[in-house]
C-alpha atoms as a PDB file:
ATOM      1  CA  UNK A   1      87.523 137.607  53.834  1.00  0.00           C
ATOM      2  CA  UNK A   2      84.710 139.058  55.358  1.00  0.00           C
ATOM      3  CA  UNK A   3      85.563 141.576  58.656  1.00  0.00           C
ATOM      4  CA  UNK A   4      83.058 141.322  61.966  1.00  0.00           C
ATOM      5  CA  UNK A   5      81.902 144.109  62.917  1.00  0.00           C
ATOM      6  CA  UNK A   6      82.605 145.287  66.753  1.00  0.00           C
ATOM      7  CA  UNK A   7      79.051 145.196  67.490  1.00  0.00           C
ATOM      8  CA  UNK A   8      78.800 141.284  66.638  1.00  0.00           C
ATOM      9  CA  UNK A   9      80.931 140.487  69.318  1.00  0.00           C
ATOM     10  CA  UNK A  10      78.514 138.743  71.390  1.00  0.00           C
ATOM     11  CA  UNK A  11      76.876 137.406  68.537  1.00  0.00           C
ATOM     12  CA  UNK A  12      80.458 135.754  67.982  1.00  0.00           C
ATOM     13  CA  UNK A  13      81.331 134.527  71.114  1.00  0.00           C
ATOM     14  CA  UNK A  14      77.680 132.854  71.147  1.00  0.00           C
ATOM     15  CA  UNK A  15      78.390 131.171  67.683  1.00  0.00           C
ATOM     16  CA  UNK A  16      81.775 129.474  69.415  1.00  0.00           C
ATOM     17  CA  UNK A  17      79.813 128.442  72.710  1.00  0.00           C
ATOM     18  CA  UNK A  18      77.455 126.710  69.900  1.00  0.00           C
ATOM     19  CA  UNK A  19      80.077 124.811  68.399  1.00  0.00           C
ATOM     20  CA  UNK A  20      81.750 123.542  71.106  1.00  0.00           C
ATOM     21  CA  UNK A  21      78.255 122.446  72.397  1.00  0.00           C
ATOM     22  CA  UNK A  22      77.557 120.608  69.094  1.00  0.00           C
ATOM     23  CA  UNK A  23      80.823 119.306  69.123  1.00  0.00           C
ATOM     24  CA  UNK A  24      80.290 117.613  72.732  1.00  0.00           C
ATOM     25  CA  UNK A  25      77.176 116.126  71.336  1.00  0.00           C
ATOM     26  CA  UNK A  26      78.669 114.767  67.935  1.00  0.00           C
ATOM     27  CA  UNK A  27      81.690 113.223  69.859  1.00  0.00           C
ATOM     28  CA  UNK A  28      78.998 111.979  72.335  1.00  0.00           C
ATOM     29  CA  UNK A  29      76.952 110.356  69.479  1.00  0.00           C
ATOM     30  CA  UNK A  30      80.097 109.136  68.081  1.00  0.00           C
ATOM     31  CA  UNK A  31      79.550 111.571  64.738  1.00  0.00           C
ATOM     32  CA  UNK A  32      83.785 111.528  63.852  1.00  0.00           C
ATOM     33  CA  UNK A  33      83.184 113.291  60.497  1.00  0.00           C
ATOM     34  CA  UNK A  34      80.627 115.941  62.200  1.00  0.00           C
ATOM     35  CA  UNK A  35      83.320 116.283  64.834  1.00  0.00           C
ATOM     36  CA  UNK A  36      86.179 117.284  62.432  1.00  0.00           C
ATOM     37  CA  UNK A  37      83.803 119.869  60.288  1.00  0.00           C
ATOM     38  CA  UNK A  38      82.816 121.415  63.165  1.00  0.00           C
ATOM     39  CA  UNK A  39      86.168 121.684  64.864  1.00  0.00           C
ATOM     40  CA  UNK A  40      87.493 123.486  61.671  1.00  0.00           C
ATOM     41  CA  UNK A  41      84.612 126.091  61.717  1.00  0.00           C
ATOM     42  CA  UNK A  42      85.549 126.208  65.743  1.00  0.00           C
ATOM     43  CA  UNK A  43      88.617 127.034  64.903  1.00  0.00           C
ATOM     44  CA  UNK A  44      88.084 129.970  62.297  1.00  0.00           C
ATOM     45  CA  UNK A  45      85.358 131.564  64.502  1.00  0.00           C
ATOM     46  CA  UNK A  46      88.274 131.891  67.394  1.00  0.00           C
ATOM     47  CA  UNK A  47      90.682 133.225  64.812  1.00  0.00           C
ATOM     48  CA  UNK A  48      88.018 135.967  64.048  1.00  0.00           C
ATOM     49  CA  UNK A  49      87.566 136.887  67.331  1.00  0.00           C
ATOM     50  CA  UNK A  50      91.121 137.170  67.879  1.00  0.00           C
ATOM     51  CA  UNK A  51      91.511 139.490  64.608  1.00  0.00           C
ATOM     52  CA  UNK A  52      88.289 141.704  66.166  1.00  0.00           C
ATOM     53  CA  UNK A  53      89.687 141.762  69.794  1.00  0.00           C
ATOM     54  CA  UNK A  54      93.099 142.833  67.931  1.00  0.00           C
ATOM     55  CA  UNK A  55      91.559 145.489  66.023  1.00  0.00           C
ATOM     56  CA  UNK A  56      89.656 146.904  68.567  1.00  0.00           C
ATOM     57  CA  UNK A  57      93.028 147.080  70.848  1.00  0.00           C
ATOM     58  CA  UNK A  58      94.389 149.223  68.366  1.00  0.00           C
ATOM     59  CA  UNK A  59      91.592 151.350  67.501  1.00  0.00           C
ATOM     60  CA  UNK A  60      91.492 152.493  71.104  1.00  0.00           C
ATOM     61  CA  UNK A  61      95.303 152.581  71.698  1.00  0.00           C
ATOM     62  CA  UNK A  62      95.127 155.148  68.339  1.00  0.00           C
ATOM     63  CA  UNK A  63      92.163 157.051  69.073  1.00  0.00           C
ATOM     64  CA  UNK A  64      91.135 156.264  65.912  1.00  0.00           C
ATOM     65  CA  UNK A  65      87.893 154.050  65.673  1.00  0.00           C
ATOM     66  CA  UNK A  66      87.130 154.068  62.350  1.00  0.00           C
ATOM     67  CA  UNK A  67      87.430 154.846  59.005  1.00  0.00           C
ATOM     68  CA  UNK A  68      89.993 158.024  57.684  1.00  0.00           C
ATOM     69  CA  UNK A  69      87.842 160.646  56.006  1.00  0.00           C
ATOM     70  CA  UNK A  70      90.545 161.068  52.811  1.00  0.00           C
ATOM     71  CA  UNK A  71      88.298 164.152  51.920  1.00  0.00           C
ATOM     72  CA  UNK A  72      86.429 164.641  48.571  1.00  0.00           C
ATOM     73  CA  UNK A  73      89.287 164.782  45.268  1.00  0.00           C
ATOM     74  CA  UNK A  74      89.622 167.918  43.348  1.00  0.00           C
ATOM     75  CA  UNK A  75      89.014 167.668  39.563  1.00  0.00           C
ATOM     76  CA  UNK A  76      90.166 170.657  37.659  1.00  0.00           C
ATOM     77  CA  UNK A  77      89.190 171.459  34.467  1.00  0.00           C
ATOM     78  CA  UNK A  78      92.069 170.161  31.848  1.00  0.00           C
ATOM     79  CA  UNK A  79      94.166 172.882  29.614  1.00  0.00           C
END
């Protein structure tokens, strides 16, 4: 499963304002099967922005916004 990232947000919330546009028009042009495929992919696209607002709560309620630097390992020389 692919992760958004925080600066695709608007790009995201314009991909759901798409689908329910095309989803007015297929139910207007009586498209059933175009309205149940898109309704599914309406669906995951407000689960991901969900998961992203989620994530970014968290981020800023940790101070933490992004990766933990684990450092670099250190290989010693084997006996």
């Amino acid at each position: 499963m692919l992760r958004v990232s925080p600066r695709q947000r608007p790009r995201l919330i314009e991909i759901i304002r798409n689908l329910a546009e095309r989803i007015a028009e297929a139910r207007t042009n009586g498209w059933l099967g175009e309205v149940q495929g898109l309704q599914v992919s309406l669906t995951k696209a407000k689960e991901k922005l969900v998961a992203l607002d989620r994530t970014l709560e968290r981020s800023r309620s940790t101070g933490q916004g992004g990766p933990t630097d684990l450092g670099m390992p250190v290989i010693t020389k084997p006996q």
